[in-house]
PDBML (XML) file of the C-alpha atoms, coordinates in Angstrom:
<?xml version="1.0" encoding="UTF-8" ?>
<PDBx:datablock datablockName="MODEL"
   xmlns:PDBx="http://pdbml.pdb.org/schema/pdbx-v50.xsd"
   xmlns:xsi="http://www.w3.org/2001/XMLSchema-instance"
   xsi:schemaLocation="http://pdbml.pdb.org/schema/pdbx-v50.xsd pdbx-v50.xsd">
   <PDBx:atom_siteCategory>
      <PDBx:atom_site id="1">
         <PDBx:B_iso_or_equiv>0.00</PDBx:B_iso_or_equiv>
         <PDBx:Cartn_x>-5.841</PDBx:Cartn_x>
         <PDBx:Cartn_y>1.339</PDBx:Cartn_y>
         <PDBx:Cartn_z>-16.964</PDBx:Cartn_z>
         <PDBx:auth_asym_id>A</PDBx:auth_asym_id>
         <PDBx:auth_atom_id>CA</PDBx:auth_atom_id>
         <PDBx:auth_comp_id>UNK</PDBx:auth_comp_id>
         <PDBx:auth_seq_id>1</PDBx:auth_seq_id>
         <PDBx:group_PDB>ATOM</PDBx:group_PDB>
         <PDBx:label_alt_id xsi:nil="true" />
         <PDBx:label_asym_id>A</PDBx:label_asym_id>
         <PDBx:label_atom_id>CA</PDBx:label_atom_id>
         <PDBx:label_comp_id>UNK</PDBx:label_comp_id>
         <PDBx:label_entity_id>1</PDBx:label_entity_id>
         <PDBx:label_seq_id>1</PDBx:label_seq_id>
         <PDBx:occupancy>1.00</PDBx:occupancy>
         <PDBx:pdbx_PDB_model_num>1</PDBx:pdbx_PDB_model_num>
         <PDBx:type_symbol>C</PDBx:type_symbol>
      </PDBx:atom_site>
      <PDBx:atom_site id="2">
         <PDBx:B_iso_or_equiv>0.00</PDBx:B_iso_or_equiv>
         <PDBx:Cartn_x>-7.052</PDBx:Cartn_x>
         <PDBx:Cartn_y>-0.105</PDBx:Cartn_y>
         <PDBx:Cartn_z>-13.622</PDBx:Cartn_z>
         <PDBx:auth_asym_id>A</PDBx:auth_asym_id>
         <PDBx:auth_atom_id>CA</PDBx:auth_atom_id>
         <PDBx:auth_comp_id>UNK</PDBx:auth_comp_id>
         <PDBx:auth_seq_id>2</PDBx:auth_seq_id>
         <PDBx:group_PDB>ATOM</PDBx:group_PDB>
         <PDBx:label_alt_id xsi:nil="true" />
         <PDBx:label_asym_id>A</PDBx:label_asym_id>
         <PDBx:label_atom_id>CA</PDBx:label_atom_id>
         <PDBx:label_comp_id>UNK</PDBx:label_comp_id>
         <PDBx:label_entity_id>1</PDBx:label_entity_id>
         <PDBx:label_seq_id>2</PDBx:label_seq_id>
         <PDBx:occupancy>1.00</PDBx:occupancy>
         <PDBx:pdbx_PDB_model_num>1</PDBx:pdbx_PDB_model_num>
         <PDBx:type_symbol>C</PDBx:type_symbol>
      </PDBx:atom_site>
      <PDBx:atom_site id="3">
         <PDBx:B_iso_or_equiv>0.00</PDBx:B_iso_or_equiv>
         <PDBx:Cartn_x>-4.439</PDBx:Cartn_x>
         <PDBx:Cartn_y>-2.534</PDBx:Cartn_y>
         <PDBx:Cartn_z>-13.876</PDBx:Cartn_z>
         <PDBx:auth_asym_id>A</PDBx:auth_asym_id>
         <PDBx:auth_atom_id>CA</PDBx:auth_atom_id>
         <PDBx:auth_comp_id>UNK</PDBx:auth_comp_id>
         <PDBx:auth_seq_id>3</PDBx:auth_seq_id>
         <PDBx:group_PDB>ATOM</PDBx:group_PDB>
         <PDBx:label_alt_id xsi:nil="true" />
         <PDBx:label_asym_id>A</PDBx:label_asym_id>
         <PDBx:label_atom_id>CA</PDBx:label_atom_id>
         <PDBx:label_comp_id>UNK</PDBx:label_comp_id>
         <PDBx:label_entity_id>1</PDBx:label_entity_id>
         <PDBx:label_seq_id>3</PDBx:label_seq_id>
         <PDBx:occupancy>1.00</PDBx:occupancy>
         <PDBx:pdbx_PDB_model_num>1</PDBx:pdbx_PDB_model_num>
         <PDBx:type_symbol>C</PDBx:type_symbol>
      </PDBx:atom_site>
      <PDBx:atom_site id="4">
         <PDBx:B_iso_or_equiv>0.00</PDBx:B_iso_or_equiv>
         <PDBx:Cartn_x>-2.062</PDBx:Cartn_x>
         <PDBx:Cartn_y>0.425</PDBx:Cartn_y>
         <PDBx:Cartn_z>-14.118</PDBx:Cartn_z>
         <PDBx:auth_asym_id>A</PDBx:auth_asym_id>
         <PDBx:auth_atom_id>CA</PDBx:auth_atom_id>
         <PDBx:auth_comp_id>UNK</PDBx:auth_comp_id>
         <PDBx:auth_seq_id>4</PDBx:auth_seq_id>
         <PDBx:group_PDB>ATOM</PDBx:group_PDB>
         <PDBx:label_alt_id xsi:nil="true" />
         <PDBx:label_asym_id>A</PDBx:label_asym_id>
         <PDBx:label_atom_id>CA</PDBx:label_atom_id>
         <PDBx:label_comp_id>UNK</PDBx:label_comp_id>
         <PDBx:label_entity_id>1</PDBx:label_entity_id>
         <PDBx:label_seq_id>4</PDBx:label_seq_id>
         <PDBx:occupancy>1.00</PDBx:occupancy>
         <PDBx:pdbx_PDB_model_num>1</PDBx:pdbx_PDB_model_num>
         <PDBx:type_symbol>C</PDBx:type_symbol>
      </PDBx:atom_site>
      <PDBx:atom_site id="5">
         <PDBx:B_iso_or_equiv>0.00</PDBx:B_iso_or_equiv>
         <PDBx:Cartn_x>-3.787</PDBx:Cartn_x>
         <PDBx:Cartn_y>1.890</PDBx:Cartn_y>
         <PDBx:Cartn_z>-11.128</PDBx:Cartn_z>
         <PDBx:auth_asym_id>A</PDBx:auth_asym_id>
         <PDBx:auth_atom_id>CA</PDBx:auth_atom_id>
         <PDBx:auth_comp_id>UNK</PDBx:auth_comp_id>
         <PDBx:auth_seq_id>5</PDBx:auth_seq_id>
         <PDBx:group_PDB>ATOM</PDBx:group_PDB>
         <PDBx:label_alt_id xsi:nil="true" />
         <PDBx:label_asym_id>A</PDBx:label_asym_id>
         <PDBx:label_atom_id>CA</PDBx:label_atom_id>
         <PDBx:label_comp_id>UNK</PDBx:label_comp_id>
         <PDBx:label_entity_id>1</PDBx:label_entity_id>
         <PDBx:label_seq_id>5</PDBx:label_seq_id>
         <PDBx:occupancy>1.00</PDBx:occupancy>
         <PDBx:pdbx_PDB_model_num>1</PDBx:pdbx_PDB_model_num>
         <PDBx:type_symbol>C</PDBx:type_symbol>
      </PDBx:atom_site>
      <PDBx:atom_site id="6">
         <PDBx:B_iso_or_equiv>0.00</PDBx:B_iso_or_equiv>
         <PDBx:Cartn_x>-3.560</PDBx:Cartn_x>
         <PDBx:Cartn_y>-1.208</PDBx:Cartn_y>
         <PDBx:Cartn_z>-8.843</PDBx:Cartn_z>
         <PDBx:auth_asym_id>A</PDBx:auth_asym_id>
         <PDBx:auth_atom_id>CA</PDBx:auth_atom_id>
         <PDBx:auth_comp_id>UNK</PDBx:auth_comp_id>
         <PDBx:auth_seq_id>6</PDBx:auth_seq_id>
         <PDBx:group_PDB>ATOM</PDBx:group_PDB>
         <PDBx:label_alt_id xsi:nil="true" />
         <PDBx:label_asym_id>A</PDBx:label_asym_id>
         <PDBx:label_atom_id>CA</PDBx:label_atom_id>
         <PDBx:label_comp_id>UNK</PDBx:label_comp_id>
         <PDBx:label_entity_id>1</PDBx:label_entity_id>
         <PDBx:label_seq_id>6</PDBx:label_seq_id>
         <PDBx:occupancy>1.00</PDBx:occupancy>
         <PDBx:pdbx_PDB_model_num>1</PDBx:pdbx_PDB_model_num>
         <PDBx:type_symbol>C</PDBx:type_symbol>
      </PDBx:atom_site>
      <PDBx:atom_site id="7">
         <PDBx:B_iso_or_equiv>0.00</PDBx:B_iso_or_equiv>
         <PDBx:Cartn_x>0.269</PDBx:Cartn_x>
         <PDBx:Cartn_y>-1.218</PDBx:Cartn_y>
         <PDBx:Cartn_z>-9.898</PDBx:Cartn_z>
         <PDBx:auth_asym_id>A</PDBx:auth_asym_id>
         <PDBx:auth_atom_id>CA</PDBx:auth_atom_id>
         <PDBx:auth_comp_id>UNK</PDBx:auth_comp_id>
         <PDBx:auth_seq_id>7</PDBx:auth_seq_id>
         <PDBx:group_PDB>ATOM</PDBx:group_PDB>
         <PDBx:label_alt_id xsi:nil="true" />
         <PDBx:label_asym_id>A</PDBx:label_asym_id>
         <PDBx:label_atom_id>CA</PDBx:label_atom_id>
         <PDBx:label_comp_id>UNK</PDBx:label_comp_id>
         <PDBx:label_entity_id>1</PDBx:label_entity_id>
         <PDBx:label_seq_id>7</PDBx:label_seq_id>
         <PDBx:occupancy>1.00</PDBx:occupancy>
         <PDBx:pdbx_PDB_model_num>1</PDBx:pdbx_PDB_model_num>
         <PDBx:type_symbol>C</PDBx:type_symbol>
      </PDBx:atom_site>
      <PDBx:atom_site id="8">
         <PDBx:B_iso_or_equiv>0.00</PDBx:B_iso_or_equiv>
         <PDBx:Cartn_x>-0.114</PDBx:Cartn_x>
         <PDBx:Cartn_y>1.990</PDBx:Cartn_y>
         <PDBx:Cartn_z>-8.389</PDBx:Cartn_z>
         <PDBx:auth_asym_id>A</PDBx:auth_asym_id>
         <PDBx:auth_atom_id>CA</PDBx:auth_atom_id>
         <PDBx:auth_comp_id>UNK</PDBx:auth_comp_id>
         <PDBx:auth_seq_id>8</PDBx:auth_seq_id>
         <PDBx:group_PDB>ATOM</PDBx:group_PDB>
         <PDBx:label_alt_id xsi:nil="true" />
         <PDBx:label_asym_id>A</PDBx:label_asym_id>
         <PDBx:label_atom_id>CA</PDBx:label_atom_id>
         <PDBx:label_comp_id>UNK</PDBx:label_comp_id>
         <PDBx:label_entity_id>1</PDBx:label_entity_id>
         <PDBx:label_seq_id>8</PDBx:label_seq_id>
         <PDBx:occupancy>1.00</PDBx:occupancy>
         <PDBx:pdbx_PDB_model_num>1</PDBx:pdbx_PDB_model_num>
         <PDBx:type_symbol>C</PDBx:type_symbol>
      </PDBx:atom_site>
      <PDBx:atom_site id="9">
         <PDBx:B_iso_or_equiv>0.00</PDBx:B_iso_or_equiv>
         <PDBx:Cartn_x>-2.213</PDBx:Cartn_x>
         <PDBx:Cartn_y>1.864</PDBx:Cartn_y>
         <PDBx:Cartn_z>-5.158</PDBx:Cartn_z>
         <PDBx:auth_asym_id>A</PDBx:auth_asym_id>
         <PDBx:auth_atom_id>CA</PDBx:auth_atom_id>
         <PDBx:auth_comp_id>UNK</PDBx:auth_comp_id>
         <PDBx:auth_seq_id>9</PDBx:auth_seq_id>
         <PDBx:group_PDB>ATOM</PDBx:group_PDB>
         <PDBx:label_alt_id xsi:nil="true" />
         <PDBx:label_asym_id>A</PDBx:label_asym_id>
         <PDBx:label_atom_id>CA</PDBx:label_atom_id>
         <PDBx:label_comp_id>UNK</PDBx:label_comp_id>
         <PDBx:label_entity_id>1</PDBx:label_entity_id>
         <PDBx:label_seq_id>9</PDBx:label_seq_id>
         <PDBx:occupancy>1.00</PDBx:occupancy>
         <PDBx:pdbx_PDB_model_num>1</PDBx:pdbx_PDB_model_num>
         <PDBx:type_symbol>C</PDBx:type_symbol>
      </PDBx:atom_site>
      <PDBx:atom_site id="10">
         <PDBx:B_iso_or_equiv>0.00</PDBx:B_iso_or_equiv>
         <PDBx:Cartn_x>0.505</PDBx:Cartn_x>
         <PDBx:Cartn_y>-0.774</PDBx:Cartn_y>
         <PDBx:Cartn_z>-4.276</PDBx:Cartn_z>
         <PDBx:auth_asym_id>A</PDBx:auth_asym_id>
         <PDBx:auth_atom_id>CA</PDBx:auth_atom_id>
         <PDBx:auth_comp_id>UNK</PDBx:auth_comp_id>
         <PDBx:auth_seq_id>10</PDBx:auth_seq_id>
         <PDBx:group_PDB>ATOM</PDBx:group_PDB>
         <PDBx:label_alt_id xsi:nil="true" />
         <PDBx:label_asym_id>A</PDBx:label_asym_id>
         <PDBx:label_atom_id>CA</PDBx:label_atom_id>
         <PDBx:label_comp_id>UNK</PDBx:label_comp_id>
         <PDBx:label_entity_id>1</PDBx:label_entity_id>
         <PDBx:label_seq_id>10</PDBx:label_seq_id>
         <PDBx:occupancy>1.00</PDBx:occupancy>
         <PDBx:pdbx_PDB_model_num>1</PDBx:pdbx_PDB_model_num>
         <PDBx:type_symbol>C</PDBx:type_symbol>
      </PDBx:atom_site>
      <PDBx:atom_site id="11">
         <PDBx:B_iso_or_equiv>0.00</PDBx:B_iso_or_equiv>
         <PDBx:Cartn_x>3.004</PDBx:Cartn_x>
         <PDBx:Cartn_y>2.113</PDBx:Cartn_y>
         <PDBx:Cartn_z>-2.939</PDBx:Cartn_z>
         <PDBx:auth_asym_id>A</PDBx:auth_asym_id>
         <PDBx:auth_atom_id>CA</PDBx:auth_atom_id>
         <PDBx:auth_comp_id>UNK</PDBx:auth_comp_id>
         <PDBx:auth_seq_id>11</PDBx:auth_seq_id>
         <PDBx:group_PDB>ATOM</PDBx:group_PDB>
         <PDBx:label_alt_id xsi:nil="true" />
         <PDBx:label_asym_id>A</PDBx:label_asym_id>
         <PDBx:label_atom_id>CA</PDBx:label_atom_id>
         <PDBx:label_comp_id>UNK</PDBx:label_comp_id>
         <PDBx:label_entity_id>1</PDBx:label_entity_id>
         <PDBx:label_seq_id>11</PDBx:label_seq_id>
         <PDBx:occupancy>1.00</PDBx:occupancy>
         <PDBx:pdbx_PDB_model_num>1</PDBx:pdbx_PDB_model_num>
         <PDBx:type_symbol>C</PDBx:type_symbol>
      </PDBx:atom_site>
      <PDBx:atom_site id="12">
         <PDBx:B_iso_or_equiv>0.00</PDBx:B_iso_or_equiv>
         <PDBx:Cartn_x>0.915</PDBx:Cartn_x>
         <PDBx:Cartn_y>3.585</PDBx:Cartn_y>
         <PDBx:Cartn_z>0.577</PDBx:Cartn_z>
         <PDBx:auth_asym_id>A</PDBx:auth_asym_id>
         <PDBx:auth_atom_id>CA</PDBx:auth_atom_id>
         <PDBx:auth_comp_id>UNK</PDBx:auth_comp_id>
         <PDBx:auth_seq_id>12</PDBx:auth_seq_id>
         <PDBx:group_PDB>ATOM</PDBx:group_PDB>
         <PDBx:label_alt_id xsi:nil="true" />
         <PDBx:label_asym_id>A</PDBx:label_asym_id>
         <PDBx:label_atom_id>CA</PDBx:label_atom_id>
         <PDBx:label_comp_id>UNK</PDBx:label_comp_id>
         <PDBx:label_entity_id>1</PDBx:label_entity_id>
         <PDBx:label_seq_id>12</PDBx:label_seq_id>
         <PDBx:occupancy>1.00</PDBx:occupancy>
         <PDBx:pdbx_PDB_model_num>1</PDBx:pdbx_PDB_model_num>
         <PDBx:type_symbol>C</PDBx:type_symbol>
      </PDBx:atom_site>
      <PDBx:atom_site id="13">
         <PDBx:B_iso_or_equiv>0.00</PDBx:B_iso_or_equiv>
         <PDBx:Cartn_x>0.177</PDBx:Cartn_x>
         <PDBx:Cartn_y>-0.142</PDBx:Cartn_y>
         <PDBx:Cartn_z>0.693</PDBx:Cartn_z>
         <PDBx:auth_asym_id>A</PDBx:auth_asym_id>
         <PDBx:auth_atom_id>CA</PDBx:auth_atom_id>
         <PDBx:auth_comp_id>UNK</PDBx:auth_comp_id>
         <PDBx:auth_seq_id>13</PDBx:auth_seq_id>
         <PDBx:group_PDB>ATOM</PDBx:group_PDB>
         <PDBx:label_alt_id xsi:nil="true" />
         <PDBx:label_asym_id>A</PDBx:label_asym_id>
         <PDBx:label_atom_id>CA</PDBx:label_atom_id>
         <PDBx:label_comp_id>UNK</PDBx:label_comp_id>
         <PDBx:label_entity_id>1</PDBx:label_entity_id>
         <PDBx:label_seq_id>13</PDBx:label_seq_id>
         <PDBx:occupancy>1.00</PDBx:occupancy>
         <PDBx:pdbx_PDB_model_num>1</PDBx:pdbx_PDB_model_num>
         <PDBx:type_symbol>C</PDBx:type_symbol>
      </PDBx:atom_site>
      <PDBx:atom_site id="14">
         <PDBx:B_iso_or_equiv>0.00</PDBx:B_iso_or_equiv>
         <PDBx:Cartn_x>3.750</PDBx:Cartn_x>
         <PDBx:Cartn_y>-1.369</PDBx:Cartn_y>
         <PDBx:Cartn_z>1.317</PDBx:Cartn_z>
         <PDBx:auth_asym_id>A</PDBx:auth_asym_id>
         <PDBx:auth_atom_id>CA</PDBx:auth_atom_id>
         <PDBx:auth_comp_id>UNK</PDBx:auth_comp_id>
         <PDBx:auth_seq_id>14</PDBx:auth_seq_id>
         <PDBx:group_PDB>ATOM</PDBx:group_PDB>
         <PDBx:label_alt_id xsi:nil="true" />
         <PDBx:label_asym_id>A</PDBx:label_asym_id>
         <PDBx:label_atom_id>CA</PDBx:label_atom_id>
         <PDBx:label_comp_id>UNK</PDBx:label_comp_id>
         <PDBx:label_entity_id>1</PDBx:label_entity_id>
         <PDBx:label_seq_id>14</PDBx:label_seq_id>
         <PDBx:occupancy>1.00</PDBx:occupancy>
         <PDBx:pdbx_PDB_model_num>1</PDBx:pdbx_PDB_model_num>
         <PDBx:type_symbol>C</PDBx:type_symbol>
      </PDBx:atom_site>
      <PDBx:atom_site id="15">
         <PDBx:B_iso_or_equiv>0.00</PDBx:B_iso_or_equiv>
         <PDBx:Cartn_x>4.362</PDBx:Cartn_x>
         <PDBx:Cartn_y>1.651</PDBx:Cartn_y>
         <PDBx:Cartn_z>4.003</PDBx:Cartn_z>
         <PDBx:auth_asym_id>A</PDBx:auth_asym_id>
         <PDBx:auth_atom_id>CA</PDBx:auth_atom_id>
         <PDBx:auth_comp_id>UNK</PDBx:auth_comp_id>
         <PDBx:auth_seq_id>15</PDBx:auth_seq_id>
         <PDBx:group_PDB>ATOM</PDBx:group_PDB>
         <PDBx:label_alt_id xsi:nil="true" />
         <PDBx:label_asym_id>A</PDBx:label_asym_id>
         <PDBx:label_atom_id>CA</PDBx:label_atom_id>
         <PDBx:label_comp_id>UNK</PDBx:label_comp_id>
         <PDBx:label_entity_id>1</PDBx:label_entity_id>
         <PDBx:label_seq_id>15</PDBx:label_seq_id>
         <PDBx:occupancy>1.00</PDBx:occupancy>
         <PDBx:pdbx_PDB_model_num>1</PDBx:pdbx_PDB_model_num>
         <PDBx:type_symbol>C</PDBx:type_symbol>
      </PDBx:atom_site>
      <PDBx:atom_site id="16">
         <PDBx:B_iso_or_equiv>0.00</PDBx:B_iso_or_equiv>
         <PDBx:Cartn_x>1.042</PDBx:Cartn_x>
         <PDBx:Cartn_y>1.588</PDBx:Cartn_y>
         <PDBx:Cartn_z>5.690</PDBx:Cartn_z>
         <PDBx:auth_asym_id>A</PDBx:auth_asym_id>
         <PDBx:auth_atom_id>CA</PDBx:auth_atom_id>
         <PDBx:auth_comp_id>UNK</PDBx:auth_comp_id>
         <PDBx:auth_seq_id>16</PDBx:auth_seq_id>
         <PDBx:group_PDB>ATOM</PDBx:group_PDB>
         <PDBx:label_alt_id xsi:nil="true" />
         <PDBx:label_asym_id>A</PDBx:label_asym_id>
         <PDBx:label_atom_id>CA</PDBx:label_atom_id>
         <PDBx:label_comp_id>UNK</PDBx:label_comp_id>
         <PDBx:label_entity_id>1</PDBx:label_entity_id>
         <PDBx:label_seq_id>16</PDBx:label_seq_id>
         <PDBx:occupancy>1.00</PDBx:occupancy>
         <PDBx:pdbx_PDB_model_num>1</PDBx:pdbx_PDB_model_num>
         <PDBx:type_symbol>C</PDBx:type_symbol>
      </PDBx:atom_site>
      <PDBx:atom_site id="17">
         <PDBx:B_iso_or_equiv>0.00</PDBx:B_iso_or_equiv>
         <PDBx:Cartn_x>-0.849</PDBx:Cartn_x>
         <PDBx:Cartn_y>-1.736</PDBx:Cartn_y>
         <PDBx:Cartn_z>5.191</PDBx:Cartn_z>
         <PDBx:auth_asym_id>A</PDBx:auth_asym_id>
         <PDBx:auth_atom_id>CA</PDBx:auth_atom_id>
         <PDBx:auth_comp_id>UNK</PDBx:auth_comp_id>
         <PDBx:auth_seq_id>17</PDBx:auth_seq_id>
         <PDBx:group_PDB>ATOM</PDBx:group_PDB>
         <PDBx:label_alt_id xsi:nil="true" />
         <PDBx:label_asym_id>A</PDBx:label_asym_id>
         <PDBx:label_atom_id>CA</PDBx:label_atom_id>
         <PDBx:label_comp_id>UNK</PDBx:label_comp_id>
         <PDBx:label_entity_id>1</PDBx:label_entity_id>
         <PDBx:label_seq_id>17</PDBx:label_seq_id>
         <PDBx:occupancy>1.00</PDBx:occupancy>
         <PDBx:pdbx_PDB_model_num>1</PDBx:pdbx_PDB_model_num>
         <PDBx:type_symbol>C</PDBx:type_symbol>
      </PDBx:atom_site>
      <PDBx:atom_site id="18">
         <PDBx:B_iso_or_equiv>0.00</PDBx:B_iso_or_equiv>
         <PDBx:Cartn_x>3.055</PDBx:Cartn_x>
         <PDBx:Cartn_y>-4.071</PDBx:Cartn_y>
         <PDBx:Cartn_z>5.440</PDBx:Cartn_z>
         <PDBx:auth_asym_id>A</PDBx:auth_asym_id>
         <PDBx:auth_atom_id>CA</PDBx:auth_atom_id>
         <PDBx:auth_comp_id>UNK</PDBx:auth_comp_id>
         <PDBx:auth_seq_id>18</PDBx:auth_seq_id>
         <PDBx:group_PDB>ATOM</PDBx:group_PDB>
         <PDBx:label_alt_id xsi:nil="true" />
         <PDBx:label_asym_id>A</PDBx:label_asym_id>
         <PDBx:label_atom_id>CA</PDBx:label_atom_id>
         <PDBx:label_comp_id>UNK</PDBx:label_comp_id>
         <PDBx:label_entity_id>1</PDBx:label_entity_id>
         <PDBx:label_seq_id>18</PDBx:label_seq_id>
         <PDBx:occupancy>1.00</PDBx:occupancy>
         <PDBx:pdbx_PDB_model_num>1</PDBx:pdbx_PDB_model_num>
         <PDBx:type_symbol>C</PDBx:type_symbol>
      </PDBx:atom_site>
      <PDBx:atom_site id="19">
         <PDBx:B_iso_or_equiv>0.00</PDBx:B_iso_or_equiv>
         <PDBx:Cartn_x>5.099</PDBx:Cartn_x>
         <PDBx:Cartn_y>-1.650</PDBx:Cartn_y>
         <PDBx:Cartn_z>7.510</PDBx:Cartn_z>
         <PDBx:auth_asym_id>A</PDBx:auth_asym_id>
         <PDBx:auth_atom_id>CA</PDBx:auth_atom_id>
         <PDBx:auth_comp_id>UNK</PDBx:auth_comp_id>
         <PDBx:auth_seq_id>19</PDBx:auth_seq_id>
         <PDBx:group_PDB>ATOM</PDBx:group_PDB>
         <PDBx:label_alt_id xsi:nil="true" />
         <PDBx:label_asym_id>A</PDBx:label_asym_id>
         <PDBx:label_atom_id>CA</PDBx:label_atom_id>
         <PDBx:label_comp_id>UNK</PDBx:label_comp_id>
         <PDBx:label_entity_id>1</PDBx:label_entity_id>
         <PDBx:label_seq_id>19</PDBx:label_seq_id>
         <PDBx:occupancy>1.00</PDBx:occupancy>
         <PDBx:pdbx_PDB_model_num>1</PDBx:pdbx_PDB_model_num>
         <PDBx:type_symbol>C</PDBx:type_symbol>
      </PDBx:atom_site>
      <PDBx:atom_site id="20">
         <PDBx:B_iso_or_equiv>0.00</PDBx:B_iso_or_equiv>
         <PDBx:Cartn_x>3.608</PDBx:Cartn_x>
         <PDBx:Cartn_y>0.805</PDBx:Cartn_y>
         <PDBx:Cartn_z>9.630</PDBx:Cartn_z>
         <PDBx:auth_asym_id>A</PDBx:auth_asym_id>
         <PDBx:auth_atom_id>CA</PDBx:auth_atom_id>
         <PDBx:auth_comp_id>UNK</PDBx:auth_comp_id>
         <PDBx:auth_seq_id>20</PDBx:auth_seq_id>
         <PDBx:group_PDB>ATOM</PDBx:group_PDB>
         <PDBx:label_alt_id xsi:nil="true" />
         <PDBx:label_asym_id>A</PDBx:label_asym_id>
         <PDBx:label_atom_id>CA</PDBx:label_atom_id>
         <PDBx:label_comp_id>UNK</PDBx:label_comp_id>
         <PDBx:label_entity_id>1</PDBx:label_entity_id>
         <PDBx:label_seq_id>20</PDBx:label_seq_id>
         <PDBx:occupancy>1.00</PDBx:occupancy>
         <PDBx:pdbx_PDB_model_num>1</PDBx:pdbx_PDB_model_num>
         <PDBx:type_symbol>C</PDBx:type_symbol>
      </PDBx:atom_site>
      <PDBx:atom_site id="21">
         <PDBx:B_iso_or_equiv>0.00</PDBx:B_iso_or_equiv>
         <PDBx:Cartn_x>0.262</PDBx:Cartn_x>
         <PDBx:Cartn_y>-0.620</PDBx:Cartn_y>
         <PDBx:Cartn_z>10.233</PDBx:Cartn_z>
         <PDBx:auth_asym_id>A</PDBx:auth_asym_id>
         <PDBx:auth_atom_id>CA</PDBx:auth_atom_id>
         <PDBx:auth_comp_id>UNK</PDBx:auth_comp_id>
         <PDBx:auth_seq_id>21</PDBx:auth_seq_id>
         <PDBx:group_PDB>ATOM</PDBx:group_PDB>
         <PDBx:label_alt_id xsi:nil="true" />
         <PDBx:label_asym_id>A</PDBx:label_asym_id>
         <PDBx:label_atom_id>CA</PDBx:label_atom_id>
         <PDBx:label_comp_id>UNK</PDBx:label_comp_id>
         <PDBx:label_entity_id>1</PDBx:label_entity_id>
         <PDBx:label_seq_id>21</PDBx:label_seq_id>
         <PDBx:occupancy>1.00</PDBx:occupancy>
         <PDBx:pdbx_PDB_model_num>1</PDBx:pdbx_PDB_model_num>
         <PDBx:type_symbol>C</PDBx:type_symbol>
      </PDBx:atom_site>
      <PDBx:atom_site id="22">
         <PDBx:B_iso_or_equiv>0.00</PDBx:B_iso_or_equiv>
         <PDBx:Cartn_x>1.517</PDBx:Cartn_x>
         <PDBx:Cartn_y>-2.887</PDBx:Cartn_y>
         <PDBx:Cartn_z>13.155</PDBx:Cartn_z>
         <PDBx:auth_asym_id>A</PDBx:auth_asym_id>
         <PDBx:auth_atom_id>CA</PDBx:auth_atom_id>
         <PDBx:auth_comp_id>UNK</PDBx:auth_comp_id>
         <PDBx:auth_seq_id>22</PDBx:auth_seq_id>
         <PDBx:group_PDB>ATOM</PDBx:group_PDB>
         <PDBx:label_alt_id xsi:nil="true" />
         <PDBx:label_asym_id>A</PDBx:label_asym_id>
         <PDBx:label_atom_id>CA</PDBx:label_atom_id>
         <PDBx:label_comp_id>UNK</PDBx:label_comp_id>
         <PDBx:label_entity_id>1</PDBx:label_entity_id>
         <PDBx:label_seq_id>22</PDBx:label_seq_id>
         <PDBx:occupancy>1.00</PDBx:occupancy>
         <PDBx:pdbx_PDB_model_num>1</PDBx:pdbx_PDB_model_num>
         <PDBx:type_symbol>C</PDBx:type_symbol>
      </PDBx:atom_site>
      <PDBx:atom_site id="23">
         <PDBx:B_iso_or_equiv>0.00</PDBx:B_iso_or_equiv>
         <PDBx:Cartn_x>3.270</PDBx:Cartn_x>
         <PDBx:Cartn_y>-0.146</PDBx:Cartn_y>
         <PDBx:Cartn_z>14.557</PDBx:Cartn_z>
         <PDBx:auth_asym_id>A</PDBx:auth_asym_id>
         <PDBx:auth_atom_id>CA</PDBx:auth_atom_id>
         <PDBx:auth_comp_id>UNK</PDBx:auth_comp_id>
         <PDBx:auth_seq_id>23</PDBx:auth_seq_id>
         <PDBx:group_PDB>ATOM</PDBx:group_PDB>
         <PDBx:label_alt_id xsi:nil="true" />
         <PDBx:label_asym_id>A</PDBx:label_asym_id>
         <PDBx:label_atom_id>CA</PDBx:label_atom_id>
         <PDBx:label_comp_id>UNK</PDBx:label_comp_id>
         <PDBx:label_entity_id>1</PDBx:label_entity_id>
         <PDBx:label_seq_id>23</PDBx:label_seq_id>
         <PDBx:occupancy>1.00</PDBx:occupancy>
         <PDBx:pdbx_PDB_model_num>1</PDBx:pdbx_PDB_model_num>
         <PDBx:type_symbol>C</PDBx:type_symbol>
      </PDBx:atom_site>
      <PDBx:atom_site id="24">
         <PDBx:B_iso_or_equiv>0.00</PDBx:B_iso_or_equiv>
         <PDBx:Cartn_x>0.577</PDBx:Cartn_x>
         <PDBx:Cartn_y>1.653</PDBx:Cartn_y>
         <PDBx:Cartn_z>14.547</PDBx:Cartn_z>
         <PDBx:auth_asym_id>A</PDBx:auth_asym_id>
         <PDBx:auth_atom_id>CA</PDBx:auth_atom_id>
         <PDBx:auth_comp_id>UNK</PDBx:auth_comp_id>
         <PDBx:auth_seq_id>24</PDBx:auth_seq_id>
         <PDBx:group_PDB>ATOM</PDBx:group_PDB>
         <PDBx:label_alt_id xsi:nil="true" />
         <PDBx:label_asym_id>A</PDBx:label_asym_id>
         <PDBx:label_atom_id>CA</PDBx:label_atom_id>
         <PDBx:label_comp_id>UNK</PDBx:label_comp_id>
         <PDBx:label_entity_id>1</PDBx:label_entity_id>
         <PDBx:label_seq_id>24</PDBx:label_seq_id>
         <PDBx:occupancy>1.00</PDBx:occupancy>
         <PDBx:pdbx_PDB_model_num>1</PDBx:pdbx_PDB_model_num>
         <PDBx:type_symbol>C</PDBx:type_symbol>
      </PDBx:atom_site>
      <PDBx:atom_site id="25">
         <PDBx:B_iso_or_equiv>0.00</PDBx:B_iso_or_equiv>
         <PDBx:Cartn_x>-1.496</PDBx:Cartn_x>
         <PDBx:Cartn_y>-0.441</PDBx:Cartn_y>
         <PDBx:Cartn_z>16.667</PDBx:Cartn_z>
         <PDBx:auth_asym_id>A</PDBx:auth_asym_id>
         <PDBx:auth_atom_id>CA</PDBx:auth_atom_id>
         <PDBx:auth_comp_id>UNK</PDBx:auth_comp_id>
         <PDBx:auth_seq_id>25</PDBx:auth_seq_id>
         <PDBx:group_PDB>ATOM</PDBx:group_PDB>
         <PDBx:label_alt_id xsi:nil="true" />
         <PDBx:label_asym_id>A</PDBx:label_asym_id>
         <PDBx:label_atom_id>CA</PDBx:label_atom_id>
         <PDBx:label_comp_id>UNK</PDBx:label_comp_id>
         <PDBx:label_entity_id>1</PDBx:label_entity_id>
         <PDBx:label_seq_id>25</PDBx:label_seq_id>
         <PDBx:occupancy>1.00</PDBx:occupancy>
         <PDBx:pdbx_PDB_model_num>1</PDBx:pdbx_PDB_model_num>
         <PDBx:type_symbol>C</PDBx:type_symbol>
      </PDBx:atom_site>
   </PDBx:atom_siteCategory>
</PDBx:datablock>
C-alpha cells in the first residue's frame, strides 16, 4: 500500500516540487 501511496504523492510533486517551485522563488 505505501508503494501505492508514493505512486501517488508523485502528482503535487511534479507541479510544485519540478514545476512551480522555481517560480516560486
Amino acid at each position: 500500500p505505501m508503494a501505492v501511496l508514493t505512486a501517488v504523492y508523485l502528482v503535487p510533486r511534479v507541479v510544485y516540487q519540478q514545476y512551480l517551485l522555481g517560480k516560486l522563488h
